[in-house]
C-alpha atoms as a PDB file:
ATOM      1  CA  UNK A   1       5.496 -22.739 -15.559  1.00  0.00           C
ATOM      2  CA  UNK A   2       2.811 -21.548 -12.945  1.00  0.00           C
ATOM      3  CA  UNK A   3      -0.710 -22.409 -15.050  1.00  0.00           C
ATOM      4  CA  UNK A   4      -2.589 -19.729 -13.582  1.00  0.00           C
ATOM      5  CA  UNK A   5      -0.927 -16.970 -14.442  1.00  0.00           C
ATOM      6  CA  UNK A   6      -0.008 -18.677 -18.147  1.00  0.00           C
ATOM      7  CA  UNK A   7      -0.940 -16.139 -20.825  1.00  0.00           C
ATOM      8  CA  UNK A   8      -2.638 -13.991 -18.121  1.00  0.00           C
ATOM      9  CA  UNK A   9      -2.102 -10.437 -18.417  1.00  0.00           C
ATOM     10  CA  UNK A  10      -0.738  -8.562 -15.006  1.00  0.00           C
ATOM     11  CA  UNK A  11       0.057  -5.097 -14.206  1.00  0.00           C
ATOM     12  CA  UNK A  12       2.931  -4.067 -12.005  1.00  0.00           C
ATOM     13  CA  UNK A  13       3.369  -0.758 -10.808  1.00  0.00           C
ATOM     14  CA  UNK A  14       6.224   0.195  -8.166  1.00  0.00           C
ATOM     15  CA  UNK A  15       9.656   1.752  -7.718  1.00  0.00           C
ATOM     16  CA  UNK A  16      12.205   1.324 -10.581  1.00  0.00           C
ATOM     17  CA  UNK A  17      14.608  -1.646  -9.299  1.00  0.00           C
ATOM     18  CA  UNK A  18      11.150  -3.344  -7.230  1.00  0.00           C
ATOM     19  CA  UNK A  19       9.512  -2.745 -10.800  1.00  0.00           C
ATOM     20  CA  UNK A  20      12.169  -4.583 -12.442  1.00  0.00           C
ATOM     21  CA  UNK A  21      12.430  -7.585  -9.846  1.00  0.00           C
ATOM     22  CA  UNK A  22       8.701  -8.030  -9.558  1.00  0.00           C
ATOM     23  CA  UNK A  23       8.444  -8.235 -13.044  1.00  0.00           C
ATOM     24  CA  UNK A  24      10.798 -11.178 -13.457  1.00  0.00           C
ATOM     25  CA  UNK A  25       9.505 -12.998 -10.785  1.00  0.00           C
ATOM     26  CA  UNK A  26       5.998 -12.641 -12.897  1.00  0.00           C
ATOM     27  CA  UNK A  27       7.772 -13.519 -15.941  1.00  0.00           C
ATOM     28  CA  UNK A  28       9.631 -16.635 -14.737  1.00  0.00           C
ATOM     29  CA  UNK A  29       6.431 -17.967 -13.359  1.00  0.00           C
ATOM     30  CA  UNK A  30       4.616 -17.772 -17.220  1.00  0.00           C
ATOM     31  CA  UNK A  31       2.618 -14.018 -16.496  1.00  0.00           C
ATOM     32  CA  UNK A  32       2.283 -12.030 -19.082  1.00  0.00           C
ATOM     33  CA  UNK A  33       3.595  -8.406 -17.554  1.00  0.00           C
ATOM     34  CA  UNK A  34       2.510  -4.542 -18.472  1.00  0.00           C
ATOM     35  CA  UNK A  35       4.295  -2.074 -16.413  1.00  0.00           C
ATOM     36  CA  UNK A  36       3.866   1.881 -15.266  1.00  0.00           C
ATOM     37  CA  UNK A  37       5.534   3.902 -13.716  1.00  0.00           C
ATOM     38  CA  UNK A  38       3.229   5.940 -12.296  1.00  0.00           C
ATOM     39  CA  UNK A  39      -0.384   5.897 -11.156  1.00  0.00           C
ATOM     40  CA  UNK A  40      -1.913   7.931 -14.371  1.00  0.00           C
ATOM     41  CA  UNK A  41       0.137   5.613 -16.587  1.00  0.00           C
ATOM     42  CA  UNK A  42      -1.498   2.273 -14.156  1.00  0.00           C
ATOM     43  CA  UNK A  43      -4.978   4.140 -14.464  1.00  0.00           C
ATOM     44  CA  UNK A  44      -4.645   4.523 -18.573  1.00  0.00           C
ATOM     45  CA  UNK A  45      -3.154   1.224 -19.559  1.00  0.00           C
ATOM     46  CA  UNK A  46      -4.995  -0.859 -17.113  1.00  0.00           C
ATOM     47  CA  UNK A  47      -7.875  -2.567 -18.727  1.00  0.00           C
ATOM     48  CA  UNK A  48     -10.212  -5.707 -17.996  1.00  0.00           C
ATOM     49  CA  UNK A  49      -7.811  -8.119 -19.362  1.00  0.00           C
ATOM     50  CA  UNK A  50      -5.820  -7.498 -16.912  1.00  0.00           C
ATOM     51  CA  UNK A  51      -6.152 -10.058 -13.926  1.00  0.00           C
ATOM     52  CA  UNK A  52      -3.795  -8.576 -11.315  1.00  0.00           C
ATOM     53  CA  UNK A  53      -2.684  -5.222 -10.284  1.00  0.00           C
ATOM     54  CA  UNK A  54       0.554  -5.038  -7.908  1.00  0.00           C
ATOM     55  CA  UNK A  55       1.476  -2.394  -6.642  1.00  0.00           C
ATOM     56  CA  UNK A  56       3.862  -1.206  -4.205  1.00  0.00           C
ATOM     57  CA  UNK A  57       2.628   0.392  -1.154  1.00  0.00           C
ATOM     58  CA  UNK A  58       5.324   3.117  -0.758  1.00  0.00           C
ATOM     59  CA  UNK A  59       4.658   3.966  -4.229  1.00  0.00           C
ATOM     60  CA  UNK A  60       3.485   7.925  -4.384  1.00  0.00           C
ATOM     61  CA  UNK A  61      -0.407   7.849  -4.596  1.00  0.00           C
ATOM     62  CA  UNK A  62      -0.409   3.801  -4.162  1.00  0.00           C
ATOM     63  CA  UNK A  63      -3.072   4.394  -2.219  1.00  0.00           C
ATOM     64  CA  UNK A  64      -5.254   6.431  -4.830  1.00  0.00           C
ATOM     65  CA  UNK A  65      -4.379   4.476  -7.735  1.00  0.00           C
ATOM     66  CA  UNK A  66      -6.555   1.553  -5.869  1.00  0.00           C
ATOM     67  CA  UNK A  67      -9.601   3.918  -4.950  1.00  0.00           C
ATOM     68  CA  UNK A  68      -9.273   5.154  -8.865  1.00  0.00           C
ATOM     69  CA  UNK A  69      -9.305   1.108 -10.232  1.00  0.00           C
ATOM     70  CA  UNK A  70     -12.333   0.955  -8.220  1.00  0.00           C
ATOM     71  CA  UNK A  71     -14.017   3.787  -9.617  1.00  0.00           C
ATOM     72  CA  UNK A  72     -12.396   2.644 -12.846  1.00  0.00           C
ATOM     73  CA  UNK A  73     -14.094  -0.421 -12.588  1.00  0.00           C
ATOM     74  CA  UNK A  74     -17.659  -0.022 -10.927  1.00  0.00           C
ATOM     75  CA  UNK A  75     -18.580  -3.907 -10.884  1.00  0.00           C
ATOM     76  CA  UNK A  76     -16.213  -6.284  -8.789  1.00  0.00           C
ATOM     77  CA  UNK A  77     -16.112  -9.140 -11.508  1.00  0.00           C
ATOM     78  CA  UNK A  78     -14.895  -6.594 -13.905  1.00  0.00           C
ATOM     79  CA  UNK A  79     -11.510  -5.264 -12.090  1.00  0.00           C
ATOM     80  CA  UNK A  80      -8.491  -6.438 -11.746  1.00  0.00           C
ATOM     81  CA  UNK A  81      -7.570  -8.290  -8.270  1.00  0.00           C
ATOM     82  CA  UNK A  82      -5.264  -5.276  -6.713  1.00  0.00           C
ATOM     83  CA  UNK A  83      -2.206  -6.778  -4.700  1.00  0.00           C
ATOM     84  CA  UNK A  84      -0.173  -4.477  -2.271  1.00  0.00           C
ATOM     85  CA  UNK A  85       4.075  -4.955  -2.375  1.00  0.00           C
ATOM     86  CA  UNK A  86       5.357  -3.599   0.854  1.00  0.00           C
ATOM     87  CA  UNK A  87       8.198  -4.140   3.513  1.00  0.00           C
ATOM     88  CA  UNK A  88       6.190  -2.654   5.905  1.00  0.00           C
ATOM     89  CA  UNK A  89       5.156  -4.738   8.869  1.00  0.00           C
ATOM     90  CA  UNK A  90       2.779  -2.213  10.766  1.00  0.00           C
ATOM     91  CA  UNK A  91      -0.644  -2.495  11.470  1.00  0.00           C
ATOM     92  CA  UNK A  92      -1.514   0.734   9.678  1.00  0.00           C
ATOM     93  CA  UNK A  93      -0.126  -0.021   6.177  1.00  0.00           C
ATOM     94  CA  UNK A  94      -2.468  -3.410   6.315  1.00  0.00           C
ATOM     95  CA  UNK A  95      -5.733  -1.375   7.097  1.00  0.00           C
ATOM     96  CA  UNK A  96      -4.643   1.355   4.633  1.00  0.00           C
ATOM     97  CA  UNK A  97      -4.590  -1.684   1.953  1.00  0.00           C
ATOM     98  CA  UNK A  98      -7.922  -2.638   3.276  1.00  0.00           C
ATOM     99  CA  UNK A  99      -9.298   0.544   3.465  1.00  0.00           C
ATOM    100  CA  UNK A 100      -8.661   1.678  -0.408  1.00  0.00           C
ATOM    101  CA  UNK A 101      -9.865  -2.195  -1.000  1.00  0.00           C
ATOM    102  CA  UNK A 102      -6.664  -3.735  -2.177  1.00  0.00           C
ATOM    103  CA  UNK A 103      -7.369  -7.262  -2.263  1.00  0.00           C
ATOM    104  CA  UNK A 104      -4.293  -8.357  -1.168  1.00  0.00           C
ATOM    105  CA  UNK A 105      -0.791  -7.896   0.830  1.00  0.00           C
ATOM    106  CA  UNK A 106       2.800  -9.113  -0.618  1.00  0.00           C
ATOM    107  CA  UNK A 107       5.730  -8.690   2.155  1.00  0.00           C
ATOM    108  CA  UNK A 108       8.717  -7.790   0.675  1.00  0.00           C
ATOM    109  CA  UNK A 109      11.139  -9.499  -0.038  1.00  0.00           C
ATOM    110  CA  UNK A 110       9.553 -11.781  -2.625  1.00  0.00           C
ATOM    111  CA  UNK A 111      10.659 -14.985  -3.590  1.00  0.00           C
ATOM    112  CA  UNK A 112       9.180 -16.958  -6.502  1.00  0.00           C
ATOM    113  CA  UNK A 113       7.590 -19.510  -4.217  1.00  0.00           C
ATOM    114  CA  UNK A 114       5.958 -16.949  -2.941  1.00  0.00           C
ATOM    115  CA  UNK A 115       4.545 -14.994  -5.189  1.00  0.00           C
ATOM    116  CA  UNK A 116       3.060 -18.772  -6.660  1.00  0.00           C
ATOM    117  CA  UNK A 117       1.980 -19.193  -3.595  1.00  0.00           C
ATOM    118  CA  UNK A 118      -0.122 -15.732  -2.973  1.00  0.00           C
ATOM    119  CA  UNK A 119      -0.887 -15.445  -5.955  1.00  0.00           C
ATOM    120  CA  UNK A 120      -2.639 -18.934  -6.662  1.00  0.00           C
ATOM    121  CA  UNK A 121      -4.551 -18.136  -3.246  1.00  0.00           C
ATOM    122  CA  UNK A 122      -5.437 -14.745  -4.474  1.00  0.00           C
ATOM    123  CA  UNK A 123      -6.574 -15.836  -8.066  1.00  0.00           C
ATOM    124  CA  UNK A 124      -8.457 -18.938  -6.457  1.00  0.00           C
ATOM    125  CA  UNK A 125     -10.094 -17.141  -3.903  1.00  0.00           C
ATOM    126  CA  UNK A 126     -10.299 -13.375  -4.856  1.00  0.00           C
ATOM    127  CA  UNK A 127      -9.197 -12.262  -1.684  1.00  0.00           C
ATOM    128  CA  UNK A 128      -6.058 -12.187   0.546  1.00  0.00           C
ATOM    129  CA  UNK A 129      -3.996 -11.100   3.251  1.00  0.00           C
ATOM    130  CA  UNK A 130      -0.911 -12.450   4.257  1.00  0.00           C
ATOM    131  CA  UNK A 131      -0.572 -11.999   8.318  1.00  0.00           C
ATOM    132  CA  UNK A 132       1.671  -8.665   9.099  1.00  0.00           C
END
């Protein structure tokens, strides 16, 4: 079981099937997972328990959800670490993440090793992004 994310609540919002995949990655490595399905339902249920917000990048208003966690969430310490999913590979979609301060880029597609792997990084260090 991956320690870090033991008992650690996580919220995953994305497409229906990336949803569903995500989330049993998350669950196979020990996370505890809440999911939405859309940005309202991420901005409602999301809460400081909550370590870990991923979220794919294509989602409709992706984008705003993070700028809305941030106002959510007014001290750093006190959000949740917000991780972009994408297939994208351009330039732009990385400084659109960085722009609406997601902490974070996942390139799809995601293996268990690597979502260990990011996420340990991510949860150790608070910020990351993988090379596009």
């Amino acid at each position: 079981m991956f320690e870090a994310c033991k008992r650690v609540p996580n919220l995953f919002v994305a497409y229906r099937v990336s949803r569903m995949v995500t989330k049993e990655l998350l669950v196979h490595l020990g996370c505890d997972v809440t999911t939405a399905s859309s940005r309202d339902e991420c901005l409602h249920v999301v809460s400081q328990d909550h370590k870990v917000v991923c979220m794919d990048a294509g989602m409709p208003d992706g984008f705003e959800a993070a700028v809305r966690l941030h106002e959510k969430f007014t001290k750093r310490h006190e959000r949740p670490l917000i991780v972009a999913l994408t297939g994208n590979t351009d330039k732009v979609t990385k400084e659109n993440c960085m722009r609406v301060g997601m902490d974070g880029v996942i390139l799809k597609p995601v293996s268990v090793d690597k979502m260990r792997s990011v996420l340990s990084e991510l949860l150790e260090h608070r910020v990351l992004f993988e090379a596009m």
